[in-house]
N, C-alpha and C. Protein backbone atom coordinates (compact mmCIF):
# COMPACT_ATOMS: atom_id res chain seq x y z
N UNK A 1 83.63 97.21 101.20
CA UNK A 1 84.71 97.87 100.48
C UNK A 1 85.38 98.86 101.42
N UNK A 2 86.88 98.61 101.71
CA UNK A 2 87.66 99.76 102.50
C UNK A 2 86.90 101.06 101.68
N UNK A 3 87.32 102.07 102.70
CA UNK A 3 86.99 103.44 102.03
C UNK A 3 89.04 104.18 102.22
N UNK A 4 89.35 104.78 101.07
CA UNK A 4 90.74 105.30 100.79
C UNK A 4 90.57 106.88 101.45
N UNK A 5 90.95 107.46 102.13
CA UNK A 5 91.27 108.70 102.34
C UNK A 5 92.44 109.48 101.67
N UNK A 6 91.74 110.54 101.09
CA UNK A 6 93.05 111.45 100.39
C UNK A 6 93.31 112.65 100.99
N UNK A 7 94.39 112.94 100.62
CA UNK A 7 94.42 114.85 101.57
C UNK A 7 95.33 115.54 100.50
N UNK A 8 94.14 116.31 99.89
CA UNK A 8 94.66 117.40 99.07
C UNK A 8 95.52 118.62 99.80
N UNK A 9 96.37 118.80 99.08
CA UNK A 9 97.42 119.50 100.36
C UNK A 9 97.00 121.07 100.44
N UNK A 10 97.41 121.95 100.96
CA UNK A 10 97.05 123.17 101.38
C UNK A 10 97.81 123.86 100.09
N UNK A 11 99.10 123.41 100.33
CA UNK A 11 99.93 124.26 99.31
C UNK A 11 101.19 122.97 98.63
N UNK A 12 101.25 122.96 97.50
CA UNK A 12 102.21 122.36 96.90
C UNK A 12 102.87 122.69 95.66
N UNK A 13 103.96 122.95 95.51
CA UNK A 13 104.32 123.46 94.18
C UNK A 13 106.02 122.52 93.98
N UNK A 14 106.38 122.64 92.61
CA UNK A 14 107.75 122.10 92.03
C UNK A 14 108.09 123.18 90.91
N UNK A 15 109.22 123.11 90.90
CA UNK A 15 110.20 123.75 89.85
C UNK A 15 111.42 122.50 89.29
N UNK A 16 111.62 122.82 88.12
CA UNK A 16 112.83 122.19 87.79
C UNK A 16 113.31 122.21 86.85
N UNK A 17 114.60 121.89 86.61
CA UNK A 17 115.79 122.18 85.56
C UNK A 17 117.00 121.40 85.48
N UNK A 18 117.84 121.85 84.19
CA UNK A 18 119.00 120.79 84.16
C UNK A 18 120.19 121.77 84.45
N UNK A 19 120.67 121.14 85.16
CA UNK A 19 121.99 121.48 85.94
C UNK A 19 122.85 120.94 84.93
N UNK A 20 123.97 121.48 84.61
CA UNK A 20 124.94 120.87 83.70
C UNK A 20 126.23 120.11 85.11
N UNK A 21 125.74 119.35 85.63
CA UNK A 21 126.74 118.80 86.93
C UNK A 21 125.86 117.05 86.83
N UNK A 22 126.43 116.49 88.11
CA UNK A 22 126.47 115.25 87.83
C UNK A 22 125.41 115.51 89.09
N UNK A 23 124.49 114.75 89.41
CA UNK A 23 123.21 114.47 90.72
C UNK A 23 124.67 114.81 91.90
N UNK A 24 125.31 113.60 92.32
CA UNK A 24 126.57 113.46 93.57
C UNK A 24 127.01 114.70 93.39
N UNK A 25 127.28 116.01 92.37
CA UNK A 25 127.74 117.29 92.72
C UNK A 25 126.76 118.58 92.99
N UNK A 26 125.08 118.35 92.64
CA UNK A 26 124.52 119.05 92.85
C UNK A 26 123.78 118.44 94.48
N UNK A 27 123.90 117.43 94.99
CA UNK A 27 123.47 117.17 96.10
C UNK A 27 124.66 117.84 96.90
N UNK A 28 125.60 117.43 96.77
CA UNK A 28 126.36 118.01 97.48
C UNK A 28 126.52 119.45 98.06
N UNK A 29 125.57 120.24 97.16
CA UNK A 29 125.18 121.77 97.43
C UNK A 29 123.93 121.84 98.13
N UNK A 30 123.46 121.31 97.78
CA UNK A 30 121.73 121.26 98.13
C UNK A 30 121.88 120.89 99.73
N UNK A 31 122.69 119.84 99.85
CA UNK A 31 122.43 119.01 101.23
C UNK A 31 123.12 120.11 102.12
N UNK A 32 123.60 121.09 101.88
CA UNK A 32 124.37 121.84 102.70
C UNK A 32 124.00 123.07 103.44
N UNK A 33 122.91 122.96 104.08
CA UNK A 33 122.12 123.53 104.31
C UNK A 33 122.56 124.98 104.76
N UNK A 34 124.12 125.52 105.31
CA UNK A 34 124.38 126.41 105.69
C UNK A 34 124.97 127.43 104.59
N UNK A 35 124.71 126.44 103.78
CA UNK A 35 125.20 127.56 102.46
C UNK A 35 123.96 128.41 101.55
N UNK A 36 122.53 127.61 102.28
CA UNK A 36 121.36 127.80 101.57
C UNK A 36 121.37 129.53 101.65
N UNK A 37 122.18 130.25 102.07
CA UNK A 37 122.27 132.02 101.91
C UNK A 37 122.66 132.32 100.43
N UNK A 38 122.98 131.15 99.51
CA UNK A 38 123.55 131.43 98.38
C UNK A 38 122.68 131.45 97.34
N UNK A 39 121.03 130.52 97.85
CA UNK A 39 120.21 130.35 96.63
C UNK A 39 119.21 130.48 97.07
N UNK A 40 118.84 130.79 98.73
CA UNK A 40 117.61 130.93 99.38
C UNK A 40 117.09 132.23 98.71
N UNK A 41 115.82 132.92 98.24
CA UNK A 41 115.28 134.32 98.76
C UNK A 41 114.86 134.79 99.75
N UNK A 42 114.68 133.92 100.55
CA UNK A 42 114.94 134.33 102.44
C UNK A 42 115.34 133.58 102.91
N UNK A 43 115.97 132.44 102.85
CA UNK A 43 117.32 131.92 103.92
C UNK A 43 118.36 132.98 103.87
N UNK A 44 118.96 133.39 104.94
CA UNK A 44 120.01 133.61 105.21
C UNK A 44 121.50 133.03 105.22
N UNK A 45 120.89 131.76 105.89
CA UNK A 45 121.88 130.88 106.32
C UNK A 45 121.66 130.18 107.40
N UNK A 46 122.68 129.44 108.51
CA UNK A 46 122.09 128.97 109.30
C UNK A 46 122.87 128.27 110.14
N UNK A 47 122.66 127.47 110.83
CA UNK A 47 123.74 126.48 111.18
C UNK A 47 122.68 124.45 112.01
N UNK A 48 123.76 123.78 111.73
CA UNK A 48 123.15 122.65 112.32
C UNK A 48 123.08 122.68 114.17
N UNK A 49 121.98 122.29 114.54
CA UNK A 49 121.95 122.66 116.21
C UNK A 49 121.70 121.13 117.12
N UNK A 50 121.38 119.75 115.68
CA UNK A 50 121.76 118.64 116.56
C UNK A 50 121.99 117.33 115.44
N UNK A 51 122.12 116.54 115.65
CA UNK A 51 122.59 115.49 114.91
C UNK A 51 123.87 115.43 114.30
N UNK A 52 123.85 114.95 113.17
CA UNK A 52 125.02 115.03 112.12
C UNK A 52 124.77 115.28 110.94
N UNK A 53 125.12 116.22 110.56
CA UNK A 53 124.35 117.37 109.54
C UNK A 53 124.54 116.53 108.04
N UNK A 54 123.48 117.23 107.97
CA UNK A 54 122.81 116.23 106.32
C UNK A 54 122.16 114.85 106.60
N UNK A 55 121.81 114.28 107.85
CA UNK A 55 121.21 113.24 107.62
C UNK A 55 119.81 112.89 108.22
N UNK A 56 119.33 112.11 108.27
CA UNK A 56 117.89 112.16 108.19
C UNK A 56 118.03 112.25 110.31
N UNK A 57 117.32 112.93 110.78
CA UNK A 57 117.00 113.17 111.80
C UNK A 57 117.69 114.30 112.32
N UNK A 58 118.46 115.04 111.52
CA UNK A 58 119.51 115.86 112.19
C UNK A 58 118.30 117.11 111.84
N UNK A 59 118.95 118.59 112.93
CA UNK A 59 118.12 119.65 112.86
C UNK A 59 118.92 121.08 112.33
N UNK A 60 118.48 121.49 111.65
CA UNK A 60 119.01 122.88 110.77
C UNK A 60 118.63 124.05 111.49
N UNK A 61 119.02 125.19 111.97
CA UNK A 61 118.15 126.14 112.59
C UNK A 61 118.40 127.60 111.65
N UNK A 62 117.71 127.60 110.65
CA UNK A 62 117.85 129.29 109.55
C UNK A 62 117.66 130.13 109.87
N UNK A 63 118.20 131.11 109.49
CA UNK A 63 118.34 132.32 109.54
C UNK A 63 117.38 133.24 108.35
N UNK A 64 116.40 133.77 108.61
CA UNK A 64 115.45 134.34 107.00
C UNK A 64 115.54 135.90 107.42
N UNK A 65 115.31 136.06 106.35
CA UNK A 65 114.65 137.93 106.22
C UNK A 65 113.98 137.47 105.06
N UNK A 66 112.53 138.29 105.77
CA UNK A 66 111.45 138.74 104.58
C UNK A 66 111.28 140.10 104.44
N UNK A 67 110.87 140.30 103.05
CA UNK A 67 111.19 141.72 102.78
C UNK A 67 109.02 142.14 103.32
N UNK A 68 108.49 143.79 103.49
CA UNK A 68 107.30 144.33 103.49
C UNK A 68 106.62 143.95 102.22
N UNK A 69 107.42 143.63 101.02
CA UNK A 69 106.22 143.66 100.37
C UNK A 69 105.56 142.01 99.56
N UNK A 70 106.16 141.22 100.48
CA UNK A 70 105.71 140.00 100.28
C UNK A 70 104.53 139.70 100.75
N UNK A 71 103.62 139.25 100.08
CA UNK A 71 101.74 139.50 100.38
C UNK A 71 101.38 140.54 101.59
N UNK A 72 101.75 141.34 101.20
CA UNK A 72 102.46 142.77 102.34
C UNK A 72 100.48 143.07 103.00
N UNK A 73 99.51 142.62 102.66
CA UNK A 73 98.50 142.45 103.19
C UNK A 73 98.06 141.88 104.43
N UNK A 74 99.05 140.57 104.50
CA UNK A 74 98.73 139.30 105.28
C UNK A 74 99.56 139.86 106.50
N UNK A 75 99.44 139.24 107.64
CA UNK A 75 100.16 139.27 108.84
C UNK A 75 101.19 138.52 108.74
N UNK A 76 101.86 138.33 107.46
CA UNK A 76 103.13 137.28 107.57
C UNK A 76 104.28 138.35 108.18
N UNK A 77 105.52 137.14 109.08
CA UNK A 77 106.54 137.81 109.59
C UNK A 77 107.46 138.42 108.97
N UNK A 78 107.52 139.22 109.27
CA UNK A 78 108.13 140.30 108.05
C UNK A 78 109.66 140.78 109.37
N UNK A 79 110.92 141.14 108.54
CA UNK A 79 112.29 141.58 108.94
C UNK A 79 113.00 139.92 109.64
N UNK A 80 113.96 139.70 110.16
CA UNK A 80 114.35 138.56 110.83
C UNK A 80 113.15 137.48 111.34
N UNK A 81 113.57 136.44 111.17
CA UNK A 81 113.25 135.75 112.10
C UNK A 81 114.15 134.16 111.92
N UNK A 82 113.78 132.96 112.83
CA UNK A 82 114.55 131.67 112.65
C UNK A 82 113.58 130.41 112.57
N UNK A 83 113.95 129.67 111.83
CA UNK A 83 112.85 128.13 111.63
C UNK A 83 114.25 127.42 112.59
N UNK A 84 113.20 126.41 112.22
CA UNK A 84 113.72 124.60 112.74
C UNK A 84 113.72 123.79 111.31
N UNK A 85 114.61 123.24 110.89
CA UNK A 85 113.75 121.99 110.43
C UNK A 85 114.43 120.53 110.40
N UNK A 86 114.04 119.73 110.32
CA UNK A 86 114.44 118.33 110.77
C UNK A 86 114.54 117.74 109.26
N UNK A 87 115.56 116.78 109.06
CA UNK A 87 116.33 116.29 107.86
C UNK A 87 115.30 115.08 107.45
N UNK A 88 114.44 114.85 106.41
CA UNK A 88 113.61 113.63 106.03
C UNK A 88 114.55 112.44 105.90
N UNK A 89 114.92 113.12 104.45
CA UNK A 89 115.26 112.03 103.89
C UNK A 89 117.00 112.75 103.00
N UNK A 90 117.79 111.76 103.30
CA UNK A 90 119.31 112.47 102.53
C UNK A 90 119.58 111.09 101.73
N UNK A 91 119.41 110.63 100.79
CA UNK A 91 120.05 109.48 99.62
C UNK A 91 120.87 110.29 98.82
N UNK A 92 121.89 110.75 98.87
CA UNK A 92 123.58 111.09 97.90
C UNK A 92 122.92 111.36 96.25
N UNK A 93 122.77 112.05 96.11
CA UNK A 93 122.94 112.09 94.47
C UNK A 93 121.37 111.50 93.80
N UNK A 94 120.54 111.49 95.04
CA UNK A 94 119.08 111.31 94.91
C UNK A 94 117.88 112.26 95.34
N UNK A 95 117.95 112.41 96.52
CA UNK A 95 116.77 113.30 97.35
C UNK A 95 117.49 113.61 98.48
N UNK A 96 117.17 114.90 98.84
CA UNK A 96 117.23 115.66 100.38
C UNK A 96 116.05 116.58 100.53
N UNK A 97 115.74 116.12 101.31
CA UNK A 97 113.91 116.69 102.32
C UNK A 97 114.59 116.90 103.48
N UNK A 98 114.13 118.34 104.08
CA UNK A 98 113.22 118.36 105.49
C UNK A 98 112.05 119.08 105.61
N UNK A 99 112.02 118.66 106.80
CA UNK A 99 110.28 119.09 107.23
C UNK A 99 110.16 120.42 108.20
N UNK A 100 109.49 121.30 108.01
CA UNK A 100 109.37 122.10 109.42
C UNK A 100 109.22 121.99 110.47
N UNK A 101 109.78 122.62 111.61
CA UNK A 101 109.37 121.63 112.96
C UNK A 101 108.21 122.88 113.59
N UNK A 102 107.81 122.25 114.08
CA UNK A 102 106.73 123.57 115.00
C UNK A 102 107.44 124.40 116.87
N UNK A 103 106.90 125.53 116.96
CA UNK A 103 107.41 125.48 118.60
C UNK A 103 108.24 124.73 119.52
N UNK A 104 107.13 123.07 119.24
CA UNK A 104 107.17 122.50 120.57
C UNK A 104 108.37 121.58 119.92
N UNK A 105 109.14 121.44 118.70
CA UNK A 105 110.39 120.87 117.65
C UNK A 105 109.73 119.53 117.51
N UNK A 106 108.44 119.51 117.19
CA UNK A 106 107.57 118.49 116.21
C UNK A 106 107.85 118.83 114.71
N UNK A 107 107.98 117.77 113.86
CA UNK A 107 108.51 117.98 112.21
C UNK A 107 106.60 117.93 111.90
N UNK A 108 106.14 119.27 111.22
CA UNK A 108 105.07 119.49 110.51
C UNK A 108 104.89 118.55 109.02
N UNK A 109 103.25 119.07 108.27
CA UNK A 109 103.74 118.48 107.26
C UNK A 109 103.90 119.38 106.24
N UNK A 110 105.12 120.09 106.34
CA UNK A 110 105.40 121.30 105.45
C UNK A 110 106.81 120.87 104.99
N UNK A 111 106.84 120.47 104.04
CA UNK A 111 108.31 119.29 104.02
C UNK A 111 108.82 120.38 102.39
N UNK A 112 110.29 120.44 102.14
CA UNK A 112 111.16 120.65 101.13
C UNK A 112 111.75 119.65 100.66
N UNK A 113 111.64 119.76 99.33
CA UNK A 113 112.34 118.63 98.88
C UNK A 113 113.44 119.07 97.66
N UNK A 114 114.36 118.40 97.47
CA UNK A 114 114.93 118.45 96.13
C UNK A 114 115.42 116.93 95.70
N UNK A 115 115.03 116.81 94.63
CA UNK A 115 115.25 115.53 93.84
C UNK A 115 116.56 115.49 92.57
N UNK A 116 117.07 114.86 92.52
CA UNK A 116 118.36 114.64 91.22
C UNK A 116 118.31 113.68 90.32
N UNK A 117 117.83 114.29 89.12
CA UNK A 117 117.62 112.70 88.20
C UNK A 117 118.81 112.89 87.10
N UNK A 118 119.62 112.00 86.96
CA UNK A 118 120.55 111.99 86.04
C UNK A 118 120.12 112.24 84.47
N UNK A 119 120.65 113.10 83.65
CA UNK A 119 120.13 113.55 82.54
C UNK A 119 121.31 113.29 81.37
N UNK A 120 121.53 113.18 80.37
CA UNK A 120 122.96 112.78 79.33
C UNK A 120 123.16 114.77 79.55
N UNK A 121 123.22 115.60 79.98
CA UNK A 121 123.55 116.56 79.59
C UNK A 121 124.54 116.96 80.91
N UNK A 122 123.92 116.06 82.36
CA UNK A 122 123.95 116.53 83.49
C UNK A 122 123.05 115.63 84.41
N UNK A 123 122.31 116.88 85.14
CA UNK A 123 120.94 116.26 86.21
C UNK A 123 120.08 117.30 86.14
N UNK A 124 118.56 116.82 86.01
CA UNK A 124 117.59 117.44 86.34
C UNK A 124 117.24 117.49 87.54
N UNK A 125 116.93 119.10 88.43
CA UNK A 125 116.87 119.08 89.67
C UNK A 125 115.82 119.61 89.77
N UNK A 126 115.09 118.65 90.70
CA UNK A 126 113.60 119.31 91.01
C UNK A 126 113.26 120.00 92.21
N UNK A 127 112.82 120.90 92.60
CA UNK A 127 112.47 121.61 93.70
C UNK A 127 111.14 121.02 93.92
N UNK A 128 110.72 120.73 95.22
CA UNK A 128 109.47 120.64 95.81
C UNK A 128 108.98 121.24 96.63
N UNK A 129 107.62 121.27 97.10
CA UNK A 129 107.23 122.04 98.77
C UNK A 129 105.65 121.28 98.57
N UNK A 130 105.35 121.17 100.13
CA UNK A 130 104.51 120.30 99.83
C UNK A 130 103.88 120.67 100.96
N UNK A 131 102.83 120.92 101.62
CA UNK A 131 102.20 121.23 102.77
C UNK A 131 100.84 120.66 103.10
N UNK A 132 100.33 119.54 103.06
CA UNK A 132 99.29 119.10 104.04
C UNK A 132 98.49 119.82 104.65
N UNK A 133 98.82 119.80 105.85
CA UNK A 133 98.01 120.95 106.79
C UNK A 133 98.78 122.35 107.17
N UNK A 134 97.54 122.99 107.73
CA UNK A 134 98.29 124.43 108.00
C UNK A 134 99.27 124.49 109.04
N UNK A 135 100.48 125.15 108.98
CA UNK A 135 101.61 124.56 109.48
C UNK A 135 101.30 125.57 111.01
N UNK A 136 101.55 125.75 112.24
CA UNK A 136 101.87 126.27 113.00
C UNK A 136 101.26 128.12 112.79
N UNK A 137 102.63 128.30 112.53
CA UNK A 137 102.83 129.62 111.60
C UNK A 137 101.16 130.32 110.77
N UNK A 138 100.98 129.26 109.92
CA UNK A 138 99.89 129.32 108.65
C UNK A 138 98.32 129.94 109.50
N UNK A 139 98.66 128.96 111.11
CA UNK A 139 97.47 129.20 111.54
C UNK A 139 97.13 130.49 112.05
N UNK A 140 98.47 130.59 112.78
CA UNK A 140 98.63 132.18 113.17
C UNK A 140 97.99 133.36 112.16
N UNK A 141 98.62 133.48 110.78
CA UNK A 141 98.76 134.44 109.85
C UNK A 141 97.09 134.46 109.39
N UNK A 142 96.50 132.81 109.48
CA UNK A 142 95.32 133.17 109.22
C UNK A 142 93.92 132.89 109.95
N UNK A 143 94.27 133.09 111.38
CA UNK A 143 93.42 133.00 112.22
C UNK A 143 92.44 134.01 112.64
N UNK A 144 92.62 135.08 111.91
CA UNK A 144 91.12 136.27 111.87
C UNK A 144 91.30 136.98 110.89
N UNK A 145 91.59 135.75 109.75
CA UNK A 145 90.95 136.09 108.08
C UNK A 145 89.19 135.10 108.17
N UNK A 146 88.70 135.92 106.85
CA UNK A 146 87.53 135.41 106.71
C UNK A 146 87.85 134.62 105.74
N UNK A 147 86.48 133.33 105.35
CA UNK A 147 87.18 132.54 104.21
C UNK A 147 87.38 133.18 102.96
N UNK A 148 87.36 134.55 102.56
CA UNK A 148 87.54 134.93 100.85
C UNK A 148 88.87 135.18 101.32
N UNK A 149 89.42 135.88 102.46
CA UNK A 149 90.66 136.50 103.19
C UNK A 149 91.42 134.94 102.89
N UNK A 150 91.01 134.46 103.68
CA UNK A 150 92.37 133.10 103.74
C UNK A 150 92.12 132.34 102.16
N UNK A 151 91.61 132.47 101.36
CA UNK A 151 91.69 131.95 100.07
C UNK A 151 92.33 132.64 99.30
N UNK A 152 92.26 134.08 99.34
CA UNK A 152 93.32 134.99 99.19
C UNK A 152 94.98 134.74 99.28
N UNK A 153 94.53 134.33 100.62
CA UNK A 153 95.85 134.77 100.91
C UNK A 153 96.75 132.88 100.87
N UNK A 154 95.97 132.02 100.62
CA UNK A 154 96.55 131.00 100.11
C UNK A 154 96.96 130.61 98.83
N UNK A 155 95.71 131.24 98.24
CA UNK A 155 96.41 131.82 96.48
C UNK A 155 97.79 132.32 96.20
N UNK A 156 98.21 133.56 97.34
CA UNK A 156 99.02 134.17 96.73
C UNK A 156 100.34 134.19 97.45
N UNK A 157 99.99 133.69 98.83
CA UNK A 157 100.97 132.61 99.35
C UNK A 157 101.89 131.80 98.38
N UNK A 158 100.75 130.36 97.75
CA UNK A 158 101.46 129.72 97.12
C UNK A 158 101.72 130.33 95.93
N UNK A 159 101.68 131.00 95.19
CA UNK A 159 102.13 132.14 93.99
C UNK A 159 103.98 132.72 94.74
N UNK A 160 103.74 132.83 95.69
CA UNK A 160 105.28 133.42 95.94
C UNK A 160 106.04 132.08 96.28
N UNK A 161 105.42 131.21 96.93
CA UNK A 161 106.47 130.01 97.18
C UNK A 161 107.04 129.27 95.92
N UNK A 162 105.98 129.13 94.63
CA UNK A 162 106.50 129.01 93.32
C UNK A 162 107.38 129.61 92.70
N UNK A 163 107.10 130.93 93.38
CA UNK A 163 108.28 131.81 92.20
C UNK A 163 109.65 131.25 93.12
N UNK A 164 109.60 131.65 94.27
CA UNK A 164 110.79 131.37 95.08
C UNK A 164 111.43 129.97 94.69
N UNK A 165 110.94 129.06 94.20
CA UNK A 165 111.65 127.60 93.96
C UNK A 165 112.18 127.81 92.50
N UNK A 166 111.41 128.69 91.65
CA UNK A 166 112.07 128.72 90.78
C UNK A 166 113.47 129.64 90.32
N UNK A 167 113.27 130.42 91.27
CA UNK A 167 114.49 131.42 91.91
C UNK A 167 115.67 130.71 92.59
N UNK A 168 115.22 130.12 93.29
CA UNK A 168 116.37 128.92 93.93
C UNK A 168 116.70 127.99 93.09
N UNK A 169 116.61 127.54 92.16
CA UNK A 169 116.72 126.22 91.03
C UNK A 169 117.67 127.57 89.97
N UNK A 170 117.71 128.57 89.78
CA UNK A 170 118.52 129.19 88.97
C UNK A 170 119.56 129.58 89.51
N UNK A 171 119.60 130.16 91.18
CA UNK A 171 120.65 130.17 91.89
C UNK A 171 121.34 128.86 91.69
N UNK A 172 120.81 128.03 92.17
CA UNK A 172 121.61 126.69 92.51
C UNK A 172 122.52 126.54 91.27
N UNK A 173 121.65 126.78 89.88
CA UNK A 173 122.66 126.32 88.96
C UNK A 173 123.45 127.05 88.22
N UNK A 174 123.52 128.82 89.03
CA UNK A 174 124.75 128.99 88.49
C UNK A 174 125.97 128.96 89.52
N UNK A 175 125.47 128.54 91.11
CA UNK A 175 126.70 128.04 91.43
C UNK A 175 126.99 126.69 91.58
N UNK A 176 126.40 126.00 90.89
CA UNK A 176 126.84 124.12 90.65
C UNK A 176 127.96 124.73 89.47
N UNK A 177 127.57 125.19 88.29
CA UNK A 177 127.84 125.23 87.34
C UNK A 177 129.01 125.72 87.18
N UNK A 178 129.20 127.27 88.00
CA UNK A 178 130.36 128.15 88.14
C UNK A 178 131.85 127.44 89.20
N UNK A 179 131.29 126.40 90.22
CA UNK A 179 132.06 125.44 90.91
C UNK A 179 132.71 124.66 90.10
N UNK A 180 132.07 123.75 88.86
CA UNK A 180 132.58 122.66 88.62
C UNK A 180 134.17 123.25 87.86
């Protein structure tokens, strides 16, 4: 009998809601990655630095501020700093993913997603985050925690990345909503 391998992920969370817009007008926001200053809680903004923006292989480079009192315990980067991330997957009025890239501009498995399912009211838009292994970054922040420390601080890690998607899914839809 094959044996199946699974990998429970490190961190994964979803949010979601109905957008009173059509999927093709809320992708159209979502995929736009330089506008993400409008619904991020730490994107800034950003700009595209290769490909052809919005599509699967192209690279985003953001702009964040984190505020001190975000798990203000942990060694997370706190005031400016900039990601990478590389475009998964872009289907129009369906899904847009990317993935984080690391240092060396390898795509991690710390991937964003947003999904668009057509609804009679509108579209339901789902936020995702999904993380596998510890990303680059993750290892840093918890490389001289003990294990109650890094269980801690993965608890409450993913506790803020939840709230944040659901923070971004209310942004998003009051400017889908306020656009149309």
């Amino acid at each position: 009998m094959a044996h199946t391998e699974t990998t429970t992920p490190l961190f994964e969370s979803q949010a979601e809601l109905i957008v009173e817009a059509t999927p093709t007008e809320v992708y159209a926001l979502v995929s736009d990655l330089p506008r993400s200053r409008e619904w991020s809680p730490e994107c800034t903004g950003g700009e595209w630095i290769s490909g052809t923006p919005g599509t699967p292989g192209a690279v985003f480079r953001g702009h964040n501020l984190r505020g001190e009192d975000v798990v203000s315990w942990a060694p997370v980067v706190r005031g400016t700093w900039t990601t990478e991330a590389e475009i998964h997957t872009a289907v129009p009025g369906t899904e847009f993913s990317w993935a984080m890239r690391d240092s060396q501009g390898r795509a991690q498995t710390s991937v964003w997603a947003f999904r668009m399912i057509r609804e009679p009211n509108g579209c339901r838009l789902v936020h995702h985050f999904r993380m596998d292994a510890p990303t680059e970054g993750i290892r840093k922040i918890t490389q001289d925690m003990g294990d109650d420390e890094r269980r801690r601080f993965i608890t409450e890690w993913g506790a803020k990345v939840g709230a944040d998607l659901h923070e971004t899914l209310r942004r998003i839809k009051a400017i889908v909503e306020s656009e149309r």
